[in-house]
N, C-alpha and C. Protein backbone atom coordinates (compact mmCIF):
# COMPACT_ATOMS: atom_id res chain seq x y z
N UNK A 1 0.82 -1.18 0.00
CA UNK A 1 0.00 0.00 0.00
C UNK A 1 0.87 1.25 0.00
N UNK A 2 2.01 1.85 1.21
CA UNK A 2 2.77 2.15 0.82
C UNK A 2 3.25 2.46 -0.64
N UNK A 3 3.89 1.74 -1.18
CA UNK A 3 4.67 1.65 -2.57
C UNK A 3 3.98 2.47 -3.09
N UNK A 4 2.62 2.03 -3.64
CA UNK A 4 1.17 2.40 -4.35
C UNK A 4 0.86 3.46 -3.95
N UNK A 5 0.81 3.96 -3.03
CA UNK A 5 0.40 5.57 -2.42
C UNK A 5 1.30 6.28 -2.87
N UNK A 6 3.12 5.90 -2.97
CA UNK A 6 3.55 7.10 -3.37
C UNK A 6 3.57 7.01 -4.83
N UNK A 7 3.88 6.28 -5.60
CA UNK A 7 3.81 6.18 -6.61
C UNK A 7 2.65 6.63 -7.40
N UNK A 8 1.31 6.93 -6.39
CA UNK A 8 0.37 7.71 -7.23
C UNK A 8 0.48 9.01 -6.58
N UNK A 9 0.80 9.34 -6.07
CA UNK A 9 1.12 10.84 -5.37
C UNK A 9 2.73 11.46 -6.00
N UNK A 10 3.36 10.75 -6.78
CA UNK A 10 4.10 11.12 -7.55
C UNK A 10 3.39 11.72 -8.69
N UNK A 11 2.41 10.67 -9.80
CA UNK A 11 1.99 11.01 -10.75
C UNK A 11 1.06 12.16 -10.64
N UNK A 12 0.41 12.14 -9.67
CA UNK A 12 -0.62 13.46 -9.26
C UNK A 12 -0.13 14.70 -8.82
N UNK A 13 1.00 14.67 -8.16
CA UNK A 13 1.69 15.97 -8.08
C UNK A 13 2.81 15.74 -8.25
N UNK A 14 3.23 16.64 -9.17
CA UNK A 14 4.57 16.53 -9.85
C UNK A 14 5.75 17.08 -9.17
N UNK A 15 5.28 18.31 -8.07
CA UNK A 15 6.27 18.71 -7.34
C UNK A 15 6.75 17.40 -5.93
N UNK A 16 5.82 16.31 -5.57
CA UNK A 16 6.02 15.78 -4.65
C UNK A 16 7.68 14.66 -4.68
N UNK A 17 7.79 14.52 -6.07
CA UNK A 17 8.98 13.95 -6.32
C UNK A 17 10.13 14.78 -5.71
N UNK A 18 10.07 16.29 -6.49
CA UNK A 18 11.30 16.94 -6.30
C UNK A 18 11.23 16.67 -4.65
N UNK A 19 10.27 16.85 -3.61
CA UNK A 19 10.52 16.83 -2.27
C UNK A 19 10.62 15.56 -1.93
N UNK A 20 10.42 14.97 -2.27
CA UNK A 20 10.84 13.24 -1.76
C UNK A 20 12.16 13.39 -1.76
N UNK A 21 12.45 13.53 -3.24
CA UNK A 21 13.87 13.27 -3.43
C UNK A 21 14.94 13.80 -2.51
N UNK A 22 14.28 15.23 -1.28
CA UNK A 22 15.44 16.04 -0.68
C UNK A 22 14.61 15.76 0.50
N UNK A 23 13.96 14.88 0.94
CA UNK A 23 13.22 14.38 2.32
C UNK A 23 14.63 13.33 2.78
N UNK A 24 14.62 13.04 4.16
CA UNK A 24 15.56 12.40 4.79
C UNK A 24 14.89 10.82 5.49
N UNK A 25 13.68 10.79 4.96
CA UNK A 25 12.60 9.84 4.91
C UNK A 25 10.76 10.08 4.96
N UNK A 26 10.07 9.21 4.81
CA UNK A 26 8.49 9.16 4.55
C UNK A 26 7.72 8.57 5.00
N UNK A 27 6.17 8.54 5.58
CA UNK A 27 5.65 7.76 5.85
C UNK A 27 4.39 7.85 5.19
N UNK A 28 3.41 6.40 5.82
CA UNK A 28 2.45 6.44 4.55
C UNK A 28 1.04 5.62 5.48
N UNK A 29 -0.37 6.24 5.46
CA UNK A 29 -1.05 5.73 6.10
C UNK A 29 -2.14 5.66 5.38
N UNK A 30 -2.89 4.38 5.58
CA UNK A 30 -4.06 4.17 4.91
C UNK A 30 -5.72 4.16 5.89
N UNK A 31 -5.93 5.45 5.99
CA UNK A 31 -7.18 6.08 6.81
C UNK A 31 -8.29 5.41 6.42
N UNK A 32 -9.50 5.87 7.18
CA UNK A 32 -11.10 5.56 6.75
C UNK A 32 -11.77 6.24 8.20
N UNK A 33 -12.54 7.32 7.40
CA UNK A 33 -13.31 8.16 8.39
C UNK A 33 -14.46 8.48 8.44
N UNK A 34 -15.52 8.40 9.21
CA UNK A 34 -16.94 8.23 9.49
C UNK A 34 -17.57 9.39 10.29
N UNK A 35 -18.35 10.06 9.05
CA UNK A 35 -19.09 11.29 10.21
C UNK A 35 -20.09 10.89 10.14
N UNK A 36 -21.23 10.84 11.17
CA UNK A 36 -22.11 11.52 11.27
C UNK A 36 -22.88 12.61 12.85
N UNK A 37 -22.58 13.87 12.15
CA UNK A 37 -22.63 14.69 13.33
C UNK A 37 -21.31 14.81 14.12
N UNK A 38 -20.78 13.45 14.46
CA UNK A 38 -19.67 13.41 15.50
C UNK A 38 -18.71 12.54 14.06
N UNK A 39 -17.37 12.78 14.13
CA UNK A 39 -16.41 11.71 13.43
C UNK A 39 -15.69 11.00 14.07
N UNK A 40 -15.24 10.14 13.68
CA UNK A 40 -14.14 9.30 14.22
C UNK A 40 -13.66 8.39 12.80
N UNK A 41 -11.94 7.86 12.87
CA UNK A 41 -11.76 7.32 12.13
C UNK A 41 -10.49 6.64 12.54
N UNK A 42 -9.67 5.44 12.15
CA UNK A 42 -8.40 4.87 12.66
C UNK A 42 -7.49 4.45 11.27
N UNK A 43 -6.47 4.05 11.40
CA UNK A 43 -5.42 4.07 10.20
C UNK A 43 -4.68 3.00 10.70
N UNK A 44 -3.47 2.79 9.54
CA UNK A 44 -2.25 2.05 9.70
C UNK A 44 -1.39 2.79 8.74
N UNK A 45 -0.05 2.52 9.38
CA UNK A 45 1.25 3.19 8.54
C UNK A 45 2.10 3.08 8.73
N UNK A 46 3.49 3.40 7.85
CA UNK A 46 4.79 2.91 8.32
C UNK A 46 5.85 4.37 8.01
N UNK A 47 6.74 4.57 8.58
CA UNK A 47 7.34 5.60 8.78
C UNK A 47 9.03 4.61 8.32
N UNK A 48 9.73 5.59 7.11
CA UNK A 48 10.55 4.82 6.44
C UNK A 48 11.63 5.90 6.63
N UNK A 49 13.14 5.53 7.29
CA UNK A 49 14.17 6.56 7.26
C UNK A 49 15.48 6.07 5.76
N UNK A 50 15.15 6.74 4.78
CA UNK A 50 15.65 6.24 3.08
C UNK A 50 16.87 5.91 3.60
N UNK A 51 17.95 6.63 4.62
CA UNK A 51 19.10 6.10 4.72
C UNK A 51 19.64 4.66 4.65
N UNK A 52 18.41 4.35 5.82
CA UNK A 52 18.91 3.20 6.27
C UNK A 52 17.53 2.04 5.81
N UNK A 53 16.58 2.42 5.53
CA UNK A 53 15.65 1.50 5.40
C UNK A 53 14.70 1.28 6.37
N UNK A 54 15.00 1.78 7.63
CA UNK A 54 14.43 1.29 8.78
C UNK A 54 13.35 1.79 8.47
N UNK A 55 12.52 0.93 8.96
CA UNK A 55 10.82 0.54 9.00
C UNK A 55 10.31 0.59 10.33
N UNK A 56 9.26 1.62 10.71
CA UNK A 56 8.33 1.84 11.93
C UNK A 56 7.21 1.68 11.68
N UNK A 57 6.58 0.72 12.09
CA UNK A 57 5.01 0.09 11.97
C UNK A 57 4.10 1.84 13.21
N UNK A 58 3.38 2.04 12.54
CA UNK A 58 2.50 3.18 13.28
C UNK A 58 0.92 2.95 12.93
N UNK A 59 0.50 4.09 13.93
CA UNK A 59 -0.83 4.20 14.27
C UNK A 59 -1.25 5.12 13.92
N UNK A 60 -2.48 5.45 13.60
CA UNK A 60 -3.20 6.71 13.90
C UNK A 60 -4.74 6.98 14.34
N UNK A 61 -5.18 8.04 14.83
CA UNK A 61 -6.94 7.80 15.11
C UNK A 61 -7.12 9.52 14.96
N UNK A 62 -8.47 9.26 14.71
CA UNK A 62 -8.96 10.92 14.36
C UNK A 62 -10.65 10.71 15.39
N UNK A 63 -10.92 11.80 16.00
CA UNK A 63 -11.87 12.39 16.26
C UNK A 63 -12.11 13.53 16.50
N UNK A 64 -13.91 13.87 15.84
CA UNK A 64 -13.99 15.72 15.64
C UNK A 64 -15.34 16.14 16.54
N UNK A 65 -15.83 16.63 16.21
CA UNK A 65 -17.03 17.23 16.57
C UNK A 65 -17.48 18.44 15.46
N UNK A 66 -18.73 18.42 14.71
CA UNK A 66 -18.78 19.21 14.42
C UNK A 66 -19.77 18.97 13.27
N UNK A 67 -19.94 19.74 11.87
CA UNK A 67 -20.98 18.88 10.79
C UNK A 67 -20.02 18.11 10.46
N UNK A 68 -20.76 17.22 9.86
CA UNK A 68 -19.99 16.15 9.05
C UNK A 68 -20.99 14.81 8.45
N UNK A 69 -20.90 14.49 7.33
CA UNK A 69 -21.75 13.06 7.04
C UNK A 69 -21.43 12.37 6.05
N UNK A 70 -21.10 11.58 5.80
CA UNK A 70 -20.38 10.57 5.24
C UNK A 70 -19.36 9.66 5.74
N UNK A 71 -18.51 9.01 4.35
CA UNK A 71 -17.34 8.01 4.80
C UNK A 71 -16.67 7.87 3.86
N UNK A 72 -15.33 7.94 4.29
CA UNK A 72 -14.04 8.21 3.45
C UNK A 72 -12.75 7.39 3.77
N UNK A 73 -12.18 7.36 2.70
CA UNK A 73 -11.06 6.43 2.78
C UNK A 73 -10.10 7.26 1.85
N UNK A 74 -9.03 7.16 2.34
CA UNK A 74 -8.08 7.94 2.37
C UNK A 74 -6.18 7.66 2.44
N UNK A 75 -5.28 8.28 1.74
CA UNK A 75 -3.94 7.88 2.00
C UNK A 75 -3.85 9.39 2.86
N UNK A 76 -2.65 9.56 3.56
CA UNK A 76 -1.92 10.39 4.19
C UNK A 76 -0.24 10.02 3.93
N UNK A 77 0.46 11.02 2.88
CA UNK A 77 1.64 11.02 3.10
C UNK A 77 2.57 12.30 3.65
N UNK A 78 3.48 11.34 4.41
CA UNK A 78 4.37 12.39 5.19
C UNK A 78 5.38 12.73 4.40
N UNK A 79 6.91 13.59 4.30
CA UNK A 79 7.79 13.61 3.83
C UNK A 79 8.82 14.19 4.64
N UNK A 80 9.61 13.90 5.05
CA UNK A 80 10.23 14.63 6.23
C UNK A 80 11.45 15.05 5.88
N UNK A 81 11.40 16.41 6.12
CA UNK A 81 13.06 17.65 5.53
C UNK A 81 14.04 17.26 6.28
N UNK A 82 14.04 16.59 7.53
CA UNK A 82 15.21 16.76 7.81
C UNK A 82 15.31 15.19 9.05
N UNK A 83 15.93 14.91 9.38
CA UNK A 83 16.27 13.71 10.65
C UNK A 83 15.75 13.66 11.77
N UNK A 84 15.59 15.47 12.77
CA UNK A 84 15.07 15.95 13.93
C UNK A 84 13.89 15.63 13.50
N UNK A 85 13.04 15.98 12.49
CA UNK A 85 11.51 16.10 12.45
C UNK A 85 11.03 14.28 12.15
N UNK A 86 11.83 13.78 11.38
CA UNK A 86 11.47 12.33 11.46
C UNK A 86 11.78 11.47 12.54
N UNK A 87 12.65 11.80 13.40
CA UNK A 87 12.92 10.90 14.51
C UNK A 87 11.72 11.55 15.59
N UNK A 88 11.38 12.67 16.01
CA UNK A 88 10.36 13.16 16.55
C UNK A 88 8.81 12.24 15.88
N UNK A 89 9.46 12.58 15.03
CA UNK A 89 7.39 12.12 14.59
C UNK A 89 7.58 10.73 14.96
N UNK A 90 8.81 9.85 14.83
CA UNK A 90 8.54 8.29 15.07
C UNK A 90 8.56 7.95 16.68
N UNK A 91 9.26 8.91 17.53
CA UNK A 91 9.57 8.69 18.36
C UNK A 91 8.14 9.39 19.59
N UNK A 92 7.95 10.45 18.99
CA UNK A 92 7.00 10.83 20.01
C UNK A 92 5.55 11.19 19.53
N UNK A 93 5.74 10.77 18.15
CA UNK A 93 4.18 11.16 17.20
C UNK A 93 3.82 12.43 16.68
N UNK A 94 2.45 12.72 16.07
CA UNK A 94 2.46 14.24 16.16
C UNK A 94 0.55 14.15 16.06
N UNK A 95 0.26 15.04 16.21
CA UNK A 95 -1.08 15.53 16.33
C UNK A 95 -1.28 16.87 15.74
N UNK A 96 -2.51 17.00 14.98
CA UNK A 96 -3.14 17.86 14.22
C UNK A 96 -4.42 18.18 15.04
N UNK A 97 -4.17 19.58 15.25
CA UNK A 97 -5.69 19.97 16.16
C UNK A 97 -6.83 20.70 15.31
N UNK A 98 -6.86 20.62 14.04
CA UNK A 98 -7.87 21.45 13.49
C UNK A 98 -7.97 21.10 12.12
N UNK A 99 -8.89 20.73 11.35
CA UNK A 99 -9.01 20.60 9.83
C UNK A 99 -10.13 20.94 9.53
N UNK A 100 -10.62 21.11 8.24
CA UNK A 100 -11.49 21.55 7.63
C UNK A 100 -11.12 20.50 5.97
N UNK A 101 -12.14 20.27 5.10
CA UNK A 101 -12.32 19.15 4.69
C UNK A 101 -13.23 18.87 3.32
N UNK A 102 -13.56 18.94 2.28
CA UNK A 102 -14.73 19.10 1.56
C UNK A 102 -14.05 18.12 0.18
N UNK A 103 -14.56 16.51 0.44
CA UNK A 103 -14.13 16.11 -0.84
C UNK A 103 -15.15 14.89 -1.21
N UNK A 104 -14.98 14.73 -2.72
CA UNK A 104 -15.64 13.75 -3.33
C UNK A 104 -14.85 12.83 -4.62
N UNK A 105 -15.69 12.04 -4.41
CA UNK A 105 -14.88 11.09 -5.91
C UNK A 105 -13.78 10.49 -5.37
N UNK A 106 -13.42 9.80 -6.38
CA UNK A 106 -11.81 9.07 -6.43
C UNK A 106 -10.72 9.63 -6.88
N UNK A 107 -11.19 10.87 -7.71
CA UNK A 107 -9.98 12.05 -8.23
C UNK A 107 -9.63 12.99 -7.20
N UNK A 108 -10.00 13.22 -5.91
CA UNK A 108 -9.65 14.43 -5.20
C UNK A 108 -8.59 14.08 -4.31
N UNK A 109 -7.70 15.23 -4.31
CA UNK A 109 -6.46 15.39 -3.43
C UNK A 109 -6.56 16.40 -2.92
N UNK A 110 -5.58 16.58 -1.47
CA UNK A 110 -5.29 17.78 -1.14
C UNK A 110 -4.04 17.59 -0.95
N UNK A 111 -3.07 18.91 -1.18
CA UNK A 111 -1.48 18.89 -1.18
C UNK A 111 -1.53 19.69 -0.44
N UNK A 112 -0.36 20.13 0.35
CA UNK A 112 0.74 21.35 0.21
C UNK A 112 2.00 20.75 -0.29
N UNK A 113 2.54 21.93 -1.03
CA UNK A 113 3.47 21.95 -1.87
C UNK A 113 5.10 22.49 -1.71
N UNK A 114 5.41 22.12 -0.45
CA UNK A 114 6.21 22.18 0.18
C UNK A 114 6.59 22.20 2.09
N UNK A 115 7.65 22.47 2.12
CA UNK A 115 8.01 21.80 3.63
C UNK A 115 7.72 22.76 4.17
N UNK A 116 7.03 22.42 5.78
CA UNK A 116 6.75 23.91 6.29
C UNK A 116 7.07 23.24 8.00
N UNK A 117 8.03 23.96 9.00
CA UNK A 117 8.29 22.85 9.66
C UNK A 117 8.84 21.64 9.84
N UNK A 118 9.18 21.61 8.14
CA UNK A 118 10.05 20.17 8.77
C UNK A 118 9.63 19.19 7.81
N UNK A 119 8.15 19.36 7.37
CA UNK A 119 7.20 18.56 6.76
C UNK A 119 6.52 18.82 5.70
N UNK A 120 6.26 18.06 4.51
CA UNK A 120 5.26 18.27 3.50
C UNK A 120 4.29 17.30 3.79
N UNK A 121 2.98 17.39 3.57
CA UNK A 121 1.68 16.41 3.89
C UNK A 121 0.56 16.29 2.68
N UNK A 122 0.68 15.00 2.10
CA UNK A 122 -0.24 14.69 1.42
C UNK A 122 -1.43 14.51 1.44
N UNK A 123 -2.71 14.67 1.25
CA UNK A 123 -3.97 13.97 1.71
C UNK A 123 -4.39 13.26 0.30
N UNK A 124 -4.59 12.09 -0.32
CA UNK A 124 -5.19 11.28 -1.28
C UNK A 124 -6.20 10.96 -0.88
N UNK A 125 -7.32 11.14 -1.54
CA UNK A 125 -8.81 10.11 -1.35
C UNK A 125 -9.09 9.48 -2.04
N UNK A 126 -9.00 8.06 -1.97
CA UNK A 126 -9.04 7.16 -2.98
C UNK A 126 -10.79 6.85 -3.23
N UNK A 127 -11.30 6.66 -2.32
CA UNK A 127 -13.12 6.70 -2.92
C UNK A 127 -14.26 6.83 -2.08
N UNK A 128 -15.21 7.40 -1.91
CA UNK A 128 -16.36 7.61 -1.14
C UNK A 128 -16.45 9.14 -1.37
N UNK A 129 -17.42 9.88 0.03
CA UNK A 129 -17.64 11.13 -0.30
C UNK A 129 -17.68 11.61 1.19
N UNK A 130 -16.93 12.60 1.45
CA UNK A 130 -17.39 13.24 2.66
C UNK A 130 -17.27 14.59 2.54
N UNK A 131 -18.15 14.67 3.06
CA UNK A 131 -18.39 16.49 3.92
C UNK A 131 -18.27 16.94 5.14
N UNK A 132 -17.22 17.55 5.14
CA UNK A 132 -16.93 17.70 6.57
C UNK A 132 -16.11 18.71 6.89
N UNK A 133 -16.55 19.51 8.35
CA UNK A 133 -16.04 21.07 8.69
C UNK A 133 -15.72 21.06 9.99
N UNK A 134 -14.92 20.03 10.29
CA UNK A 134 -15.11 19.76 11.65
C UNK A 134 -13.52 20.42 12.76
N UNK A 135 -13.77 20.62 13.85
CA UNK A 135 -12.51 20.79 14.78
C UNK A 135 -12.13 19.08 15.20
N UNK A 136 -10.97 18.81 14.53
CA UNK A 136 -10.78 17.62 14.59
C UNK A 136 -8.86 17.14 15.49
N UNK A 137 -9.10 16.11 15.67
CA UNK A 137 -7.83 15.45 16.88
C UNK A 137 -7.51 14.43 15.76
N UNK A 138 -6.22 14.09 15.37
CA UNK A 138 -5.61 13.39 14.79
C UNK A 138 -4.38 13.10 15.27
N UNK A 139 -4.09 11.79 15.95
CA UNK A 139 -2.65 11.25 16.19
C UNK A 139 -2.37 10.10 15.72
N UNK A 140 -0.84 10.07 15.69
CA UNK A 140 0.16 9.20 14.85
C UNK A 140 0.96 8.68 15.98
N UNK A 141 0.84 7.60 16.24
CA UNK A 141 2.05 6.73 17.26
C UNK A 141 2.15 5.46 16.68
N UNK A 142 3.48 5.09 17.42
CA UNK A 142 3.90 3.51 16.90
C UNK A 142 2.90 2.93 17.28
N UNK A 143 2.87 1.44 16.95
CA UNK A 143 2.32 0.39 16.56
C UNK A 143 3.47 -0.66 17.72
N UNK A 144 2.97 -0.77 19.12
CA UNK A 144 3.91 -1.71 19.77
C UNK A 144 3.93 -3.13 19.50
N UNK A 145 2.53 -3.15 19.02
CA UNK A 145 2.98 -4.79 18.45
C UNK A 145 3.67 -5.31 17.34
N UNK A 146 3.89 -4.60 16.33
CA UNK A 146 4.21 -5.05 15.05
C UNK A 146 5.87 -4.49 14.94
N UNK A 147 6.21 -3.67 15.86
CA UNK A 147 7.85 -2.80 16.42
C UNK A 147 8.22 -3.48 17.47
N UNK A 148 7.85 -4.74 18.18
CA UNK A 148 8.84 -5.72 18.75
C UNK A 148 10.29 -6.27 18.48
């Protein structure tokens, strides 16, 4: 899944290569999120340092409050500028306190298009439809069972 996520987030944004290529590693999560009225949603992902190869099995979970109705499925890619910001995110996670949200189809993405912090962040939606405006909690931690 991995592989496949970036490899279509290459073809879809053309700038995401040039930043891969000067990232110090990446990670890659495969979401699915459920509003109605209230959201919640959970993931899997792996956090990759290109040097060395090393592989971190991770987590993630989202809950919001707010409108919202539908269900979505989703990639999230990370790209990380520098070593400090990838050993942080593997080591102590990171959390997003606020999003806002409006997509449909199997063609919609959201980018930013460069590092801000440390980080560039992909959002892919691979299929369903959601609407959603919500104040939302999103965290990323290891995976202790599968990082034994």
């Amino acid at each position: 899944m991995a592989e496949e996520t970036l490899q279509r987030l290459f073809a879809e944004h053309a700038k995401a290569k040039g930043l891969y290529d000067q990232a110090v590693g990446w990670a890659v999560f495969d979401n699915a999120k459920i509003a109605f009225g209230v959201s919640g949603g959970g993931g899997n992902g792996v956090a990759v340092e290109k040097a060395s190869a090393k592989r971190t099995y991770m987590k993630m979970g989202t809950v919001g409050v707010g409108f919202g109705l539908g269900v979505n499925k989703y990639q999230v890619v990370f790209l990380f500028q520098d070593e400090a910001t990838l050993q942080t995110f593997v080591d102590k996670g990171w959390q997003a306190d606020a999003g806002a949200t409006a997509a449909a189809g199997e063609k919609s993405a959201e980018a930013k298009t460069g590092f801000i912090n440390g980080l560039a962040i992909y959002q892919l939606t691979e299929k369903g439809l959601m609407l959603n405006a919500d104040i939302a909690g999103t965290k990323y931690w290891q995976d202790d069972k599968l990082n034994q």
